[in-house]
N, C-alpha and C. Protein backbone atom coordinates (compact mmCIF):
# COMPACT_ATOMS: atom_id res chain seq x y z
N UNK A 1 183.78 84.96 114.87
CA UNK A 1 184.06 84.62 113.50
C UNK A 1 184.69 85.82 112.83
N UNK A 2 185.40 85.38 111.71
CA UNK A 2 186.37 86.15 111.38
C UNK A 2 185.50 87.29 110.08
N UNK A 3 185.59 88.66 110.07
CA UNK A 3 184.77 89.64 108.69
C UNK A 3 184.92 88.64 107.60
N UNK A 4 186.03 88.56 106.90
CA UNK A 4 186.15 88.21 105.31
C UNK A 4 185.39 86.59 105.84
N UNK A 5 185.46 85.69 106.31
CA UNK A 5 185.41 84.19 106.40
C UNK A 5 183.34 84.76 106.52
N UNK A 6 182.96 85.24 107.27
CA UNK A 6 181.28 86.13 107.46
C UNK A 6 180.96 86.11 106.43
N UNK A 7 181.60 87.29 105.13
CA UNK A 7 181.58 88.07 104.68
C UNK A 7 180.90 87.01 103.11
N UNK A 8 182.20 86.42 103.27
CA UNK A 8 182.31 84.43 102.44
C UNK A 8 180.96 83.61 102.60
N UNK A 9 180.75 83.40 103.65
CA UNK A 9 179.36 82.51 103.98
C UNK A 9 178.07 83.77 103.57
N UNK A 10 178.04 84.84 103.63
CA UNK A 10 176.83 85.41 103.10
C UNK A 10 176.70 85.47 101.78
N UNK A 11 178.24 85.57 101.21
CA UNK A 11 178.11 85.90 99.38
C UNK A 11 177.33 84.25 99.14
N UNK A 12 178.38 83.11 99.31
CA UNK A 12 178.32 81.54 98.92
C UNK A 12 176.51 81.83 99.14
N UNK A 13 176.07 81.98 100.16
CA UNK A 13 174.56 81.46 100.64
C UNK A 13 173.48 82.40 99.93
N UNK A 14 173.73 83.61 99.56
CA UNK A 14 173.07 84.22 98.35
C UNK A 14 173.22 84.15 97.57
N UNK A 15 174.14 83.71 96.95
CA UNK A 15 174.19 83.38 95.40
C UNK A 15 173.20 82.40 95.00
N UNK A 16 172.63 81.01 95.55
CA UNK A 16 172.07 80.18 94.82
C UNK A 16 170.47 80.67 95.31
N UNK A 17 170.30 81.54 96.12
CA UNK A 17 168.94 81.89 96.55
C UNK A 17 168.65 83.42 95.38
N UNK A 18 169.41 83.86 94.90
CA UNK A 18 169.06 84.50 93.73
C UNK A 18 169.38 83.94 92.60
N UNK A 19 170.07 83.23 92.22
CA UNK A 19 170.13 82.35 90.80
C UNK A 19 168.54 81.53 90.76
N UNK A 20 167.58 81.60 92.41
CA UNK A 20 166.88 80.41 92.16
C UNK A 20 165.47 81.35 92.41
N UNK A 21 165.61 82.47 92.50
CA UNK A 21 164.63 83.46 92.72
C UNK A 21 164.76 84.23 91.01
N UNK A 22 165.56 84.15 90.52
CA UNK A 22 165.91 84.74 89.29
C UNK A 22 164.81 83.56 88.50
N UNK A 23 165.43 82.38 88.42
CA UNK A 23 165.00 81.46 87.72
C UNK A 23 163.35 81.22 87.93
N UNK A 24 163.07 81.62 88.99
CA UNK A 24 161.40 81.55 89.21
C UNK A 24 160.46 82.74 88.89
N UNK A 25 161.33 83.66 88.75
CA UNK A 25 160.79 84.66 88.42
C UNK A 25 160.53 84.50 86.55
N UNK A 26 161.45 84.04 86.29
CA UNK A 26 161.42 83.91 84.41
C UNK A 26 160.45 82.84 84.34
N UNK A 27 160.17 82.05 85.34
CA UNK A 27 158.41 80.73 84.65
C UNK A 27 157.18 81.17 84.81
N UNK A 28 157.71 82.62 85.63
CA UNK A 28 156.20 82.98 85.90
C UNK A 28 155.27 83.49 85.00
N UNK A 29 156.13 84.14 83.85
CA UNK A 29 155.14 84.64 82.67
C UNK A 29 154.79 83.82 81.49
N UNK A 30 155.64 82.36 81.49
CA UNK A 30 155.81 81.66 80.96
C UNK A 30 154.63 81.34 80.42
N UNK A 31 154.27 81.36 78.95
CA UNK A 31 153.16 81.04 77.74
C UNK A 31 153.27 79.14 78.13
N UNK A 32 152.26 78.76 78.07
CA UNK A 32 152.29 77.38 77.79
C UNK A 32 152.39 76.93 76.71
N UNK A 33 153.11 76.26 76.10
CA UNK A 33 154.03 75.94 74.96
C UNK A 33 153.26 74.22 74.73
N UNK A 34 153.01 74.11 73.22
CA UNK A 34 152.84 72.97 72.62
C UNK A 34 152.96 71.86 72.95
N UNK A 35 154.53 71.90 73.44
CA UNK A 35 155.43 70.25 73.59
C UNK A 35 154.77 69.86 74.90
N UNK A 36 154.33 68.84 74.95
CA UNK A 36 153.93 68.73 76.19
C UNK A 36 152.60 69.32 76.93
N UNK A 37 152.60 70.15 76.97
CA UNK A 37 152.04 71.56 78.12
C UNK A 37 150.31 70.66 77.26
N UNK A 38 149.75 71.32 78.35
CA UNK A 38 148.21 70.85 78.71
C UNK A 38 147.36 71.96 77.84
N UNK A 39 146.74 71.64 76.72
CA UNK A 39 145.62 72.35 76.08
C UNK A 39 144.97 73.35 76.98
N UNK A 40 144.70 74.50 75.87
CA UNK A 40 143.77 75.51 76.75
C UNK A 40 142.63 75.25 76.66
N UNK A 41 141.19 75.02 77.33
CA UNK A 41 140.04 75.17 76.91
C UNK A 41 139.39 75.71 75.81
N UNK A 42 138.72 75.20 75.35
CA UNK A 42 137.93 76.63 73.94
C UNK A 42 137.05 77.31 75.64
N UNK A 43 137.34 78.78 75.10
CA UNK A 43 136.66 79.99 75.72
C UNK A 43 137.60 80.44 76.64
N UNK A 44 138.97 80.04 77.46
CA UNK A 44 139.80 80.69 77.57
C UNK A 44 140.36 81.52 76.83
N UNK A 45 140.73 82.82 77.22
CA UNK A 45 142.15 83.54 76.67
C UNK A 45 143.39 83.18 76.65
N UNK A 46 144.22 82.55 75.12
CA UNK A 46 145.13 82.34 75.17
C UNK A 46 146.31 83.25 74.68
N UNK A 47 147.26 83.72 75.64
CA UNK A 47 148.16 84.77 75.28
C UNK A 47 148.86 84.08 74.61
N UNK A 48 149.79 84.64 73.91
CA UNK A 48 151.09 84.20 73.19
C UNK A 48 151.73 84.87 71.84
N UNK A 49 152.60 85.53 72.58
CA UNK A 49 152.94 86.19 71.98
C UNK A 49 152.77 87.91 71.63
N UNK A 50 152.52 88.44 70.74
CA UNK A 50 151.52 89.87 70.53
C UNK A 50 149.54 89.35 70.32
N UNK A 51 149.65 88.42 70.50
CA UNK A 51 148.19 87.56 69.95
C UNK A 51 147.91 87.24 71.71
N UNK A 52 146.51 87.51 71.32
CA UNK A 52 145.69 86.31 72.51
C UNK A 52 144.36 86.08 71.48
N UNK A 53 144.11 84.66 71.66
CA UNK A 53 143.21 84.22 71.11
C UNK A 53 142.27 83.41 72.01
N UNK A 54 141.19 83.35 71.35
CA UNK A 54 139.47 82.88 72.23
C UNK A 54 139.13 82.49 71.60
N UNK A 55 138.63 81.18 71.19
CA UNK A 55 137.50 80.36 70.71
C UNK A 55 136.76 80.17 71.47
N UNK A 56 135.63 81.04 70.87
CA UNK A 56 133.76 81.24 71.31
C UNK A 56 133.41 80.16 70.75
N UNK A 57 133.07 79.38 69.82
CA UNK A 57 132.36 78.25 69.99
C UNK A 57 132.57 77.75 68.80
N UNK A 58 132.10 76.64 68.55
CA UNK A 58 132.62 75.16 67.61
C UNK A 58 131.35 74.78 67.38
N UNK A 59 131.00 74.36 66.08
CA UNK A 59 129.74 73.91 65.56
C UNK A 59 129.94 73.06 64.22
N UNK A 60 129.37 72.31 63.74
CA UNK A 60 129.68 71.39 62.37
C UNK A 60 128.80 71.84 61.58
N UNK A 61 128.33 71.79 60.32
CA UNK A 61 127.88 72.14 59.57
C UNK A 61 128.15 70.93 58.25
N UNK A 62 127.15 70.63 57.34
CA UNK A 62 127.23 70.10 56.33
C UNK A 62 127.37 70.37 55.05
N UNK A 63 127.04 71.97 54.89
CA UNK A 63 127.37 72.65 53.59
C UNK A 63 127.21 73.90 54.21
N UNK A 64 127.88 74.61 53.20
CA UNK A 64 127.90 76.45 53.50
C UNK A 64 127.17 77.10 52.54
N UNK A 65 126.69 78.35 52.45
CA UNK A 65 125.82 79.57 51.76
C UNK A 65 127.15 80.59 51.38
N UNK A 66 127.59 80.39 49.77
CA UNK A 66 128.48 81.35 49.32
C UNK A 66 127.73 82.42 48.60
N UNK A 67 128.74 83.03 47.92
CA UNK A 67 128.34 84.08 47.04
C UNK A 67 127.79 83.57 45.91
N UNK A 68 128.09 82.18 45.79
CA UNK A 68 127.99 81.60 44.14
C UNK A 68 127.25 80.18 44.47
N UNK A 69 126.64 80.27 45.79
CA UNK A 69 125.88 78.90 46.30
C UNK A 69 126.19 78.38 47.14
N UNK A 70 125.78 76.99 47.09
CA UNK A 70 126.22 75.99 48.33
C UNK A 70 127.82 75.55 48.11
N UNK A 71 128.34 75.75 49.12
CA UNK A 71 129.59 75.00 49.54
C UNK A 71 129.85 73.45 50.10
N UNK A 72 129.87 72.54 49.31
CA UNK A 72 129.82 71.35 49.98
C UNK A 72 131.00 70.78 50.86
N UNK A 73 131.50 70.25 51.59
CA UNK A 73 132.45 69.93 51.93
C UNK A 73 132.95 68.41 51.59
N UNK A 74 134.25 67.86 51.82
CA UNK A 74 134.78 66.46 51.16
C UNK A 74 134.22 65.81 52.31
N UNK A 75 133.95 66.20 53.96
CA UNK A 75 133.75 65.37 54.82
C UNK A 75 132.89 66.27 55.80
N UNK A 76 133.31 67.01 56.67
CA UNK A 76 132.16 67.79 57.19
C UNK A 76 132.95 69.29 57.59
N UNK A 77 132.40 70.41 57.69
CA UNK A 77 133.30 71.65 57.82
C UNK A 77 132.62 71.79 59.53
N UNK A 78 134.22 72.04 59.84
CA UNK A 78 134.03 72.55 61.75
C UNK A 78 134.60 74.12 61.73
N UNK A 79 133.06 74.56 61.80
CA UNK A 79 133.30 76.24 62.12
C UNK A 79 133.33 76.63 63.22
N UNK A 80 134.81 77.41 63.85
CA UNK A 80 135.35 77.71 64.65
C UNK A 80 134.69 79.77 64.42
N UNK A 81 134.36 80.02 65.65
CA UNK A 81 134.15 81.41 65.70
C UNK A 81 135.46 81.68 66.76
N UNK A 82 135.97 82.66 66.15
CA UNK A 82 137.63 83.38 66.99
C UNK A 82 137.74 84.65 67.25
N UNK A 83 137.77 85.00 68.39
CA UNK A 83 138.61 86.57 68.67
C UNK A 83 140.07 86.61 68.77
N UNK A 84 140.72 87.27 67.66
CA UNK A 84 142.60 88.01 67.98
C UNK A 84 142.49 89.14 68.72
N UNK A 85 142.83 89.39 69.63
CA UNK A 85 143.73 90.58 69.93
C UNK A 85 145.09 90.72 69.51
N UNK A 86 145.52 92.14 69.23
CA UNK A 86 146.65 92.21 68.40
C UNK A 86 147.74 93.31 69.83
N UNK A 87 147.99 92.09 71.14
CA UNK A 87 148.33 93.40 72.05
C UNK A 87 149.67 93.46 72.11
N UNK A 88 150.60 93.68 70.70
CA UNK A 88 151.88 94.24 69.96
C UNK A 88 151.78 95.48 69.84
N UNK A 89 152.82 96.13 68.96
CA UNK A 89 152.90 97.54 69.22
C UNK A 89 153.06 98.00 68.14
N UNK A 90 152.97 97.16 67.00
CA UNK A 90 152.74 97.13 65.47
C UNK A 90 151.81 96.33 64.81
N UNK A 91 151.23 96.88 63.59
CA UNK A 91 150.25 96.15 63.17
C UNK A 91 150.83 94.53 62.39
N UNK A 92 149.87 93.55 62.88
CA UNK A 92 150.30 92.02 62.56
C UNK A 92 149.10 91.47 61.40
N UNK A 93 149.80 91.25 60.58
CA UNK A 93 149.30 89.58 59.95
C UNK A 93 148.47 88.83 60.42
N UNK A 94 147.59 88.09 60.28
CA UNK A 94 147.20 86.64 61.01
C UNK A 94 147.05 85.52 60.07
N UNK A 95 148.45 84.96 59.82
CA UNK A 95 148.28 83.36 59.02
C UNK A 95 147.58 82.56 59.19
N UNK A 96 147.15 81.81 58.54
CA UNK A 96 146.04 81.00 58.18
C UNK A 96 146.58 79.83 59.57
N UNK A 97 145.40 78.87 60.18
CA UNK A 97 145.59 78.30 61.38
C UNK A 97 145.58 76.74 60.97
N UNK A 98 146.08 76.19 61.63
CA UNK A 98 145.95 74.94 61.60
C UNK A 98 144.77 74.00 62.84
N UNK A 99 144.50 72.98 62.29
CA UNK A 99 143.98 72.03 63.78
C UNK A 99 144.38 70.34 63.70
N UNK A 100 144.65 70.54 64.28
CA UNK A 100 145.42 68.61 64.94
C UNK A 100 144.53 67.52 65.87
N UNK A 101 144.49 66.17 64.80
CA UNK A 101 143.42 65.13 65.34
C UNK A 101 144.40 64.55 66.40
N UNK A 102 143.90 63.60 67.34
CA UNK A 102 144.46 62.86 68.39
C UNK A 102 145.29 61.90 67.90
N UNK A 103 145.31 61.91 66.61
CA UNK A 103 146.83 61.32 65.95
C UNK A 103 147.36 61.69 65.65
N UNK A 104 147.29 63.27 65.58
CA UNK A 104 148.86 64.38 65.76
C UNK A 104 148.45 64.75 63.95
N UNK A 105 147.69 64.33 63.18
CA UNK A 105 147.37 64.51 61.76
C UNK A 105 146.85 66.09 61.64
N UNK A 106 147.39 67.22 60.97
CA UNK A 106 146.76 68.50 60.90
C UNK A 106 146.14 68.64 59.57
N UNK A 107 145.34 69.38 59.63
CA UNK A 107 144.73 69.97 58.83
C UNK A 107 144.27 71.93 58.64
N UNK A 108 144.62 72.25 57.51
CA UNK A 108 144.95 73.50 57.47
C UNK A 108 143.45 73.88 57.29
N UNK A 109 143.43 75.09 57.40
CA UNK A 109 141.95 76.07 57.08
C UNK A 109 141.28 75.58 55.69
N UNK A 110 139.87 75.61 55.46
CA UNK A 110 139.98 75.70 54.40
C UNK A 110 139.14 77.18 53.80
N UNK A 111 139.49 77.27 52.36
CA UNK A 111 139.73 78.71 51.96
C UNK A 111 138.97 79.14 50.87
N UNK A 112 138.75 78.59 50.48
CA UNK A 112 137.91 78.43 48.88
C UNK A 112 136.19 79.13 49.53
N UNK A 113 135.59 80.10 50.40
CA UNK A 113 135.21 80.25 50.99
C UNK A 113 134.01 82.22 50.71
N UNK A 114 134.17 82.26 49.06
CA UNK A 114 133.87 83.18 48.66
C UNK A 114 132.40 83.22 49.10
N UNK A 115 132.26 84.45 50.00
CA UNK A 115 130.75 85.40 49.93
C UNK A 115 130.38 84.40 51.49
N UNK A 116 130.92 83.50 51.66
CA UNK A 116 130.15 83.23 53.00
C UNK A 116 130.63 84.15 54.33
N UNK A 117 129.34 84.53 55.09
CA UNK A 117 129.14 85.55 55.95
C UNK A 117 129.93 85.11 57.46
N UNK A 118 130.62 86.04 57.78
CA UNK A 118 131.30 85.69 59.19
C UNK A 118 132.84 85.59 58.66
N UNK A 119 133.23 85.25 57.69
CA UNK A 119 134.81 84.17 57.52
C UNK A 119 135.62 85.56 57.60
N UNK A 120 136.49 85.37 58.64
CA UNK A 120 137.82 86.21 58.89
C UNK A 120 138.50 86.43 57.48
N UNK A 121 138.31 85.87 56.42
CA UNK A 121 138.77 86.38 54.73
C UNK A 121 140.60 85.81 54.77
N UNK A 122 141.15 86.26 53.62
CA UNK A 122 142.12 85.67 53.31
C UNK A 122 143.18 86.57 54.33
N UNK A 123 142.80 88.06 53.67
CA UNK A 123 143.92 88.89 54.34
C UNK A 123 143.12 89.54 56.12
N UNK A 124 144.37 89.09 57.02
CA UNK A 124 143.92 89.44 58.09
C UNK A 124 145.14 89.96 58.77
N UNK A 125 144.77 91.48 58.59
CA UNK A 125 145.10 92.85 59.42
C UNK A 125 145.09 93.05 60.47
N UNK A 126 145.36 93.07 61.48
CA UNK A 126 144.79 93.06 62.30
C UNK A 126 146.03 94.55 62.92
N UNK A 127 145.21 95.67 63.34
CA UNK A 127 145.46 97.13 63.99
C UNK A 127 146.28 96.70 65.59
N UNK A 128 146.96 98.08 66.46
CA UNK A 128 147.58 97.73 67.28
C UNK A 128 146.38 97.99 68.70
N UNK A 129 146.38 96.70 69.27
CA UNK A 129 145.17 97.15 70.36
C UNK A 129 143.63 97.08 69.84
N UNK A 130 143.92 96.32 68.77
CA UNK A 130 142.42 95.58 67.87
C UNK A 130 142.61 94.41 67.76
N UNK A 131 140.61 94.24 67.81
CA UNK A 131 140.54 92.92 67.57
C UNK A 131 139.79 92.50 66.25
N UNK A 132 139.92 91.05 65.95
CA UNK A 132 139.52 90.60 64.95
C UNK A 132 138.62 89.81 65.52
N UNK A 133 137.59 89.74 64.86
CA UNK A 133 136.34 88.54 65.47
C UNK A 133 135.85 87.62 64.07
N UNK A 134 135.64 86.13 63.76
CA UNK A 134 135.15 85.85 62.85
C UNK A 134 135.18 84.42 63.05
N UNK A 135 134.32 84.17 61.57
CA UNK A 135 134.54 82.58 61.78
C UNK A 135 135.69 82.00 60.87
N UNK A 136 136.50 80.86 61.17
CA UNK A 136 137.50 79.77 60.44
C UNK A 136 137.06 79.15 60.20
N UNK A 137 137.04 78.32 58.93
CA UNK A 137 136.12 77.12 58.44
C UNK A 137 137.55 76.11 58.40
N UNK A 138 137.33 74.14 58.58
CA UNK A 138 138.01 73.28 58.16
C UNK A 138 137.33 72.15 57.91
N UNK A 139 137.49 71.88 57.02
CA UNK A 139 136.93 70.41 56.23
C UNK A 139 137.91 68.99 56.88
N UNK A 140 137.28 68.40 57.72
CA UNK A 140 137.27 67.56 58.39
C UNK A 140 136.62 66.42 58.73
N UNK A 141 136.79 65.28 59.03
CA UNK A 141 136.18 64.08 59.27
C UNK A 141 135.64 64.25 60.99
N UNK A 142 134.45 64.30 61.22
CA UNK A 142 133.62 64.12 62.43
C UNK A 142 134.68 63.67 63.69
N UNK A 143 135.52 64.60 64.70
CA UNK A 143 136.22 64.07 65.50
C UNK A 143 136.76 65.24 66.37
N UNK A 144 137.51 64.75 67.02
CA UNK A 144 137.57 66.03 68.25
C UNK A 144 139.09 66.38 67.94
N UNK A 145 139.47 67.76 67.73
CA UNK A 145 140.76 68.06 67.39
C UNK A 145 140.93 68.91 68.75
N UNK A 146 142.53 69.77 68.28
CA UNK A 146 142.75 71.16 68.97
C UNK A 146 142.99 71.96 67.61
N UNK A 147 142.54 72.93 68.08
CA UNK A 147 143.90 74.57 67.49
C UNK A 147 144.47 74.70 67.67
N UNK A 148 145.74 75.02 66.73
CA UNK A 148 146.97 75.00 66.64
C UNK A 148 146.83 76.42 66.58
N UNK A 149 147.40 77.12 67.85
CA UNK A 149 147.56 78.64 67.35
C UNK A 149 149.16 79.02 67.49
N UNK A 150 149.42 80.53 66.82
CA UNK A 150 151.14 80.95 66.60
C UNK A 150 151.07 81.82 67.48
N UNK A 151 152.32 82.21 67.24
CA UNK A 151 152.76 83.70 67.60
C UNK A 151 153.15 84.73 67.05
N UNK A 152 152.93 84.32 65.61
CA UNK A 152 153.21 85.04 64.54
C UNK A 152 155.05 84.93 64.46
N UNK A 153 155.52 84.59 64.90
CA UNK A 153 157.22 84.67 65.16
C UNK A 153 157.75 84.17 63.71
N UNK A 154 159.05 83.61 62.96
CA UNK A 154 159.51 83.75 61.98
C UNK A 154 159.20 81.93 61.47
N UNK A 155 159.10 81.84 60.56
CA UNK A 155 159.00 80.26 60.05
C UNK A 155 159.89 79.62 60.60
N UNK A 156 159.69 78.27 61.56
CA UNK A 156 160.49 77.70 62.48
C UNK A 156 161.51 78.27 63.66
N UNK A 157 160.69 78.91 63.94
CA UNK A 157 160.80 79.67 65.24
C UNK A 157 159.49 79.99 66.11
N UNK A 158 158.02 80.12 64.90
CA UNK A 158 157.31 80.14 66.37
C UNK A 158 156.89 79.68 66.97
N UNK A 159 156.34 80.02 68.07
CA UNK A 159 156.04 79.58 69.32
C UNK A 159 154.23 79.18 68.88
N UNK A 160 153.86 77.89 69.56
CA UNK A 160 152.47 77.43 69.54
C UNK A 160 152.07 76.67 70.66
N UNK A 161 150.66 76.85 70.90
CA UNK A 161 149.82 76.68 71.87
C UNK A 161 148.49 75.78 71.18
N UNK A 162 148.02 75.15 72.14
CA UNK A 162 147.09 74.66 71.31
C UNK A 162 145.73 74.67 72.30
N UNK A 163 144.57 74.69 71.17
CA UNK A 163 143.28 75.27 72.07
C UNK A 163 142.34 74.09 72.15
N UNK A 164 141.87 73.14 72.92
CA UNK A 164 141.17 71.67 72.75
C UNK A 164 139.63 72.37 72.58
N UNK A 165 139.09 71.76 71.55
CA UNK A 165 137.82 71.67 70.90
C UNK A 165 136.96 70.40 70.92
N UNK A 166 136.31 70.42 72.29
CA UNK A 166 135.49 69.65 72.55
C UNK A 166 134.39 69.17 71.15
N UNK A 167 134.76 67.69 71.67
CA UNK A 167 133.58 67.35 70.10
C UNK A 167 131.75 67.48 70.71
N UNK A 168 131.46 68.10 69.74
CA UNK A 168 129.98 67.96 70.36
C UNK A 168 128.55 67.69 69.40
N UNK A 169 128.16 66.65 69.22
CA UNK A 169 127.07 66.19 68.15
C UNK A 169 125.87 67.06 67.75
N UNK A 170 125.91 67.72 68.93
CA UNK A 170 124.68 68.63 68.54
C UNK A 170 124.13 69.16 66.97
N UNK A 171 123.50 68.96 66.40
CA UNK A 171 123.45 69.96 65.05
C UNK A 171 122.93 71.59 65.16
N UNK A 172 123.45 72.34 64.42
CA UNK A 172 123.35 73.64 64.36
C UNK A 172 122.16 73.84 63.85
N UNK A 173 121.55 75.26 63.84
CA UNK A 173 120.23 75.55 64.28
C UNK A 173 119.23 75.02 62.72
N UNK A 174 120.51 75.48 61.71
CA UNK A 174 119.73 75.26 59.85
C UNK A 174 120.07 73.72 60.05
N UNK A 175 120.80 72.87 60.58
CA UNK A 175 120.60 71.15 60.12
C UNK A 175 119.38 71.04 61.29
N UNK A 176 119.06 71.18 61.99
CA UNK A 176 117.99 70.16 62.81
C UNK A 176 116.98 70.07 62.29
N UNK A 177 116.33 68.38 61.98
CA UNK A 177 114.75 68.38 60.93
C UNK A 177 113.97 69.34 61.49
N UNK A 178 112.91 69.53 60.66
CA UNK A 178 111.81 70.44 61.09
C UNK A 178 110.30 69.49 61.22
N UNK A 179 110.10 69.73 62.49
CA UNK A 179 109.42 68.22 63.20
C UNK A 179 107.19 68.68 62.82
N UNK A 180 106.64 68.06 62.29
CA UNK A 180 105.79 68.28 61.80
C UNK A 180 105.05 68.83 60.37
N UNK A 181 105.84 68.77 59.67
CA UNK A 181 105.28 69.44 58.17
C UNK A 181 105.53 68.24 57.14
């Protein structure tokens, strides 16, 4: 066989074995993305972005303990306890979160939330290579959502993941009757 005609069949036959080694190499770090893509567990680490986020646990509650009293809610509040890591290389923001019912219906944080103990607060700072730990409160109707988490990226541009929040009836430790008195 002839050098250049050799030379021809090795370029042609590597080219699509690195266009296709290239291309596999770019899904491998690949964030699982919203559209489609399969919920993360609550208690996984979800990367994305300069953020990874963890939901430690999910509990309902019927009223809250503020600074100025009881907090009632319109339907029932689902307190989410969350860890951010902030593993960017500048200090980030953390906007307020959303969560989405199985009819795609969201519902934003709610905020009105003065003096109660645990709540991640309005403004959230979060340092480079720190974490934030706290609870999110949302006033919600009894049902099984996800978290809608960001990436902090620019208004209609970022990137989201979502975290499935098993529904679970149990009552928390202050609702369960107190059996004998």
């Amino acid at each position: 066989m002839h050098y250049k005609t050799k030379q021809k069949m090795i370029r042609y036959s590597f080219f699509p074995l690195l266009i296709g080694s290239l291309l596999g190499i770019s899904g491998c770090g690949e964030v699982k993305k919203e559209s489609g893509a399969k919920p993360w567990v609550m208690g996984e680490r979800v990367p994305l972005g300069p953020y990874t986020y963890t939901v430690l646990e999910a509990e309902w509650k019927q009223e809250l303990n503020g600074s100025k009293g009881k907090i009632l809610p319109k339907d029932r509040f689902l307190v989410l306890k969350l860890a951010v890591t902030n593993g960017g290389g500048e200090r980030k923001s953390l906007s307020y979160l959303q969560i989405r019912d199985d009819k795609d219906k969201e519902f934003t944080e709610f905020t009105e939330l003065e003096g109660v103990p645990g709540w991640m607060g309005i403004l959230r700072d979060i340092t480079v290579a720190g974490t934030e730990q706290g609870l999110i409160f949302f006033d919600v109707p009894l049902g099984h959502y996800r978290l809608v988490v960001n990436d902090g990226g620019a208004p209609g541009e970022e990137r989201t993941s979502l975290i499935d929040l098993p529904l679970s009836m149990r009552p928390s430790e202050e609702e369960k009757p107190i059996v004998g008195r």
